[in-house]
Protein backbone atom coordinates (compact mmCIF):
# COMPACT_ATOMS: atom_id res chain seq x y z
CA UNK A 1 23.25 70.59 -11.30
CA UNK A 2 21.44 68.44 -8.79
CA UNK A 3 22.70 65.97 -7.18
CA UNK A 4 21.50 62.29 -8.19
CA UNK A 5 20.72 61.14 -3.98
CA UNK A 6 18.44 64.17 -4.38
CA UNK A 7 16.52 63.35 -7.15
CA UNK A 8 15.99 59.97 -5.85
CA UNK A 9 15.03 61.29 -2.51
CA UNK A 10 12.37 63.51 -4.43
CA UNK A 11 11.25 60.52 -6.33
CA UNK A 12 11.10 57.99 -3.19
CA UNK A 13 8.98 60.95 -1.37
CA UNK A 14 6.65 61.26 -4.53
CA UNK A 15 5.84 56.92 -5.44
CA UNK A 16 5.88 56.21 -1.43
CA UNK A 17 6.29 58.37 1.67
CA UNK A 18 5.72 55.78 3.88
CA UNK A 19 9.08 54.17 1.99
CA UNK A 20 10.88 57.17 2.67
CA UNK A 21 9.61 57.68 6.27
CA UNK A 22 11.05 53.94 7.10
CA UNK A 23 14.14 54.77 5.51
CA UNK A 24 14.80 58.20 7.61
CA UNK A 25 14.48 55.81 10.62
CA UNK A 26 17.61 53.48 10.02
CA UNK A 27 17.91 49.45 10.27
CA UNK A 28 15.44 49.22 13.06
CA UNK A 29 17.96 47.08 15.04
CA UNK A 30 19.58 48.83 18.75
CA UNK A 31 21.56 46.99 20.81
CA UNK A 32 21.82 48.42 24.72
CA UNK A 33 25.60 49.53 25.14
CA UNK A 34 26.56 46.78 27.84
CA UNK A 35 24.76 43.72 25.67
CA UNK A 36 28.12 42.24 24.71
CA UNK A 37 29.54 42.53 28.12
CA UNK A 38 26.29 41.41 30.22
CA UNK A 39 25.72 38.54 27.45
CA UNK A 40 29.18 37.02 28.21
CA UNK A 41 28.65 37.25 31.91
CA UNK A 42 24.99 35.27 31.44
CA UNK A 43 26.55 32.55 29.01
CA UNK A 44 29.38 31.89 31.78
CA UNK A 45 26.70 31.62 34.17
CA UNK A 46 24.34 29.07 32.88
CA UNK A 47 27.68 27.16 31.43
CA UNK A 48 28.66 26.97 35.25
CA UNK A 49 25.24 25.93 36.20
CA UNK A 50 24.77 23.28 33.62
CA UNK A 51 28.07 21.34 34.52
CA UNK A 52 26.54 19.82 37.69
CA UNK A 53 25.46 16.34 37.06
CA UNK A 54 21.83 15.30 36.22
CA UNK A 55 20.03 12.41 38.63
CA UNK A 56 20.32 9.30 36.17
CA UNK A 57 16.67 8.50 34.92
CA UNK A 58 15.44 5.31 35.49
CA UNK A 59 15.36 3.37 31.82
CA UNK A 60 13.49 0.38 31.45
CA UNK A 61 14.55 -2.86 30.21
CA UNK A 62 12.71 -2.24 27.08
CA UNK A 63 14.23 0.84 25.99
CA UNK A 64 17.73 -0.43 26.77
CA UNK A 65 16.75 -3.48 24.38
CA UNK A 66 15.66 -0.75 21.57
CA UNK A 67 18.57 1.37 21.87
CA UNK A 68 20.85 -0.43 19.59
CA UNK A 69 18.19 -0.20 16.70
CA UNK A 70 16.71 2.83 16.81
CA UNK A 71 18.30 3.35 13.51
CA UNK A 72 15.92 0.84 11.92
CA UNK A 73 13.02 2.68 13.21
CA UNK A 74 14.42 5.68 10.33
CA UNK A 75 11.54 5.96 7.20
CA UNK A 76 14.80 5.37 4.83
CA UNK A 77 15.46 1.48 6.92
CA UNK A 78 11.80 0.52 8.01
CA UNK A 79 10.74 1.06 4.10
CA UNK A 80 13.87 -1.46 3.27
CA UNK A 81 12.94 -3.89 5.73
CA UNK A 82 9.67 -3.77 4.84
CA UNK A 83 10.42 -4.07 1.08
CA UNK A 84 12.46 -7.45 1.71
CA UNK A 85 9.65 -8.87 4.09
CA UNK A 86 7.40 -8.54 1.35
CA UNK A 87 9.41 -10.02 -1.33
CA UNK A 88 10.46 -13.18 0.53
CA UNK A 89 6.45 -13.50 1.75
CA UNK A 90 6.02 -13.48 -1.89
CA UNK A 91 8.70 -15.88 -2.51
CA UNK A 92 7.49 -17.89 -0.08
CA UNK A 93 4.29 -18.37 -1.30
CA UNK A 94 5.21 -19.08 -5.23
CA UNK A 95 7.40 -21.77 -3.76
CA UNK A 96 4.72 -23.08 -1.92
CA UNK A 97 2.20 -23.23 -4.76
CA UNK A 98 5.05 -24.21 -7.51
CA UNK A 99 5.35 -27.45 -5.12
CA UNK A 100 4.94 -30.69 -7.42
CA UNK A 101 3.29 -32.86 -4.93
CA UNK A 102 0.38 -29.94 -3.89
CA UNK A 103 -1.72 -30.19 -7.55
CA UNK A 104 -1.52 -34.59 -7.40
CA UNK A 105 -3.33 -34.64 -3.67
CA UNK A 106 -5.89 -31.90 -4.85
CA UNK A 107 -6.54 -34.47 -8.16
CA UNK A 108 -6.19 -37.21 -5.58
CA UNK A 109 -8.59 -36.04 -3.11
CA UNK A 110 -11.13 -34.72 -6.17
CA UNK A 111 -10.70 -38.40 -7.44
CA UNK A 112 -12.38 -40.25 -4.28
CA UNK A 113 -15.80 -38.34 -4.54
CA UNK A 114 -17.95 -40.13 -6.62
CA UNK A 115 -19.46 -38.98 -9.65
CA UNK A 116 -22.98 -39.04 -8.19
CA UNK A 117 -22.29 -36.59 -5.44
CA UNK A 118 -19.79 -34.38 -8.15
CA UNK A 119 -23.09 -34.16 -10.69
CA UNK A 120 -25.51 -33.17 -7.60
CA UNK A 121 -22.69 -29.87 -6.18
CA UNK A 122 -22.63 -28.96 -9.81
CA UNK A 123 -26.65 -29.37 -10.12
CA UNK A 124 -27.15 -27.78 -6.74
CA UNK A 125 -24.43 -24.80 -7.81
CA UNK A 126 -25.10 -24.48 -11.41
CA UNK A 127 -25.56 -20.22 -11.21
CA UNK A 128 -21.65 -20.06 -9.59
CA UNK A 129 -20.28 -22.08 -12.74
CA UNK A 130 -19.19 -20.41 -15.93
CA UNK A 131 -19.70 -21.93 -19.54
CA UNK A 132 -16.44 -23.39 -20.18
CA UNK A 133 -16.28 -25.08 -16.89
CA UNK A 134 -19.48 -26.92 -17.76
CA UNK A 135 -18.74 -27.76 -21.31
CA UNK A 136 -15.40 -29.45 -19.88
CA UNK A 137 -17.08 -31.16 -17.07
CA UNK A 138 -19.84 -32.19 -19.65
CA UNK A 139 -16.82 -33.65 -22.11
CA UNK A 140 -15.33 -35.41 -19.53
CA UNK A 141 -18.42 -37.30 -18.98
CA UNK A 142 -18.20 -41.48 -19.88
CA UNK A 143 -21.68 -41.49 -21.78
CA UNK A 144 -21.51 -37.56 -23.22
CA UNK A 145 -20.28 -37.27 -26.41
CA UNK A 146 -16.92 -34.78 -27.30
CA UNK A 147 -18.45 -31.65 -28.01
CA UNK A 148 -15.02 -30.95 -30.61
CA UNK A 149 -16.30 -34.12 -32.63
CA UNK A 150 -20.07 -33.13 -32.85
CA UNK A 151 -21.25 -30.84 -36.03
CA UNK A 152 -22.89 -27.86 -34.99
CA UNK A 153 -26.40 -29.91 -36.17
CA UNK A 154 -25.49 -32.47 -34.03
CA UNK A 155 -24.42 -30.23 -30.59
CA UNK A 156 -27.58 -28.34 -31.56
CA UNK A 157 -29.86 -31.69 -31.42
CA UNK A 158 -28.09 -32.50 -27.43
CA UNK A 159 -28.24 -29.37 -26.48
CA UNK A 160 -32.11 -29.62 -26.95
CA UNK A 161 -32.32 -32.89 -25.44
CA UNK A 162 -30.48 -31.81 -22.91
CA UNK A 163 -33.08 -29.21 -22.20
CA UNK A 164 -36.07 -31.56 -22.99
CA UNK A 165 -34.44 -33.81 -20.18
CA UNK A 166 -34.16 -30.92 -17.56
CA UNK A 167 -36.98 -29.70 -15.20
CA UNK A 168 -38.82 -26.85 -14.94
CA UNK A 169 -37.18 -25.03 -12.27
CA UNK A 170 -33.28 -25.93 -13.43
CA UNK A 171 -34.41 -24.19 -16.66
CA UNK A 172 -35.73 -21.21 -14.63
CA UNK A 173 -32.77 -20.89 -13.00
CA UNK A 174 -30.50 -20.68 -15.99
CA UNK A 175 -32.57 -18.26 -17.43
């Protein structure tokens, strides 16, 4: 009877010499027979040599400022502190804008222009406008009419005097 290291020698030397010839060679690793004796030597050596003090570099003002909070500079802390800038920016601003006395000086300062100059801007910028914007200016008018009271025969019949009143090229340009 054979013995099984054989048979799986034969087998190994049949599916892959080259497996086999690696094998017959060992680890690959050799160590020379002094390296443990030579290696302590070396690491007393450069211990020794390293234990002399190093000339003090010269570190600016700057850097000694930045020492302290170097930790900040970290991706984990600079994404924090840049989270909370954000939010109170944010903050900031809503507070601004939620401000009661902001909306009464824009309606204040919208109140001194005259209607004359208000109806030539709107004239002069009628492509910028969009249709509910112009219906509510139009409504808010002294001598228009409410456009929520008027039948749709009646808005029909201003809306075509209101066409029949305008000029050729303020036609054009709503077209």
């Amino acid at each position: 009877m054979k013995r099984p290291d054989e048979d799986i020698r034969k087998e190994l030397e049949e599916l892959s010499p080259n497996l086999l010839k690696l094998k017959e060679q060992g680890d690959g690793f050799r160590l020379p027979g002094d390296y443990f004796q030579r290696m302590q030597k070396e690491v007393l050596e450069k211990v020794q040599a390293g234990s002399q003090p190093v000339a003090a570099k010269n570190i600016g003002w700057l850097d000694r400022l930045l020492a302290p909070l170097q930790f900040l500079f970290q991706p984990r802390w600079a994404l924090s502190l840049a989270t909370i800038a954000l939010l109170v920016t944010l903050g900031a601003v809503w507070f601004y804008q939620n401000q009661p006395g902001t909306e009464s000086a824009l309606s204040a300062e919208l109140a001194k222009l005259d209607p004359e100059s208000l109806d030539a801007y709107i004239q002069a910028n009628l492509h910028e406008f969009d249709t509910e914007t112009l219906l509510e200016f139009a409504s808010n008018q002294e001598n228009q009419p409410s456009f929520e009271d008027l039948t749709p025969e009646e808005l029909d019949q201003y809306l075509d005097e209101a066409i029949q009143e305008m000029d050729v090229e303020t036609l054009k340009e709503l077209l």
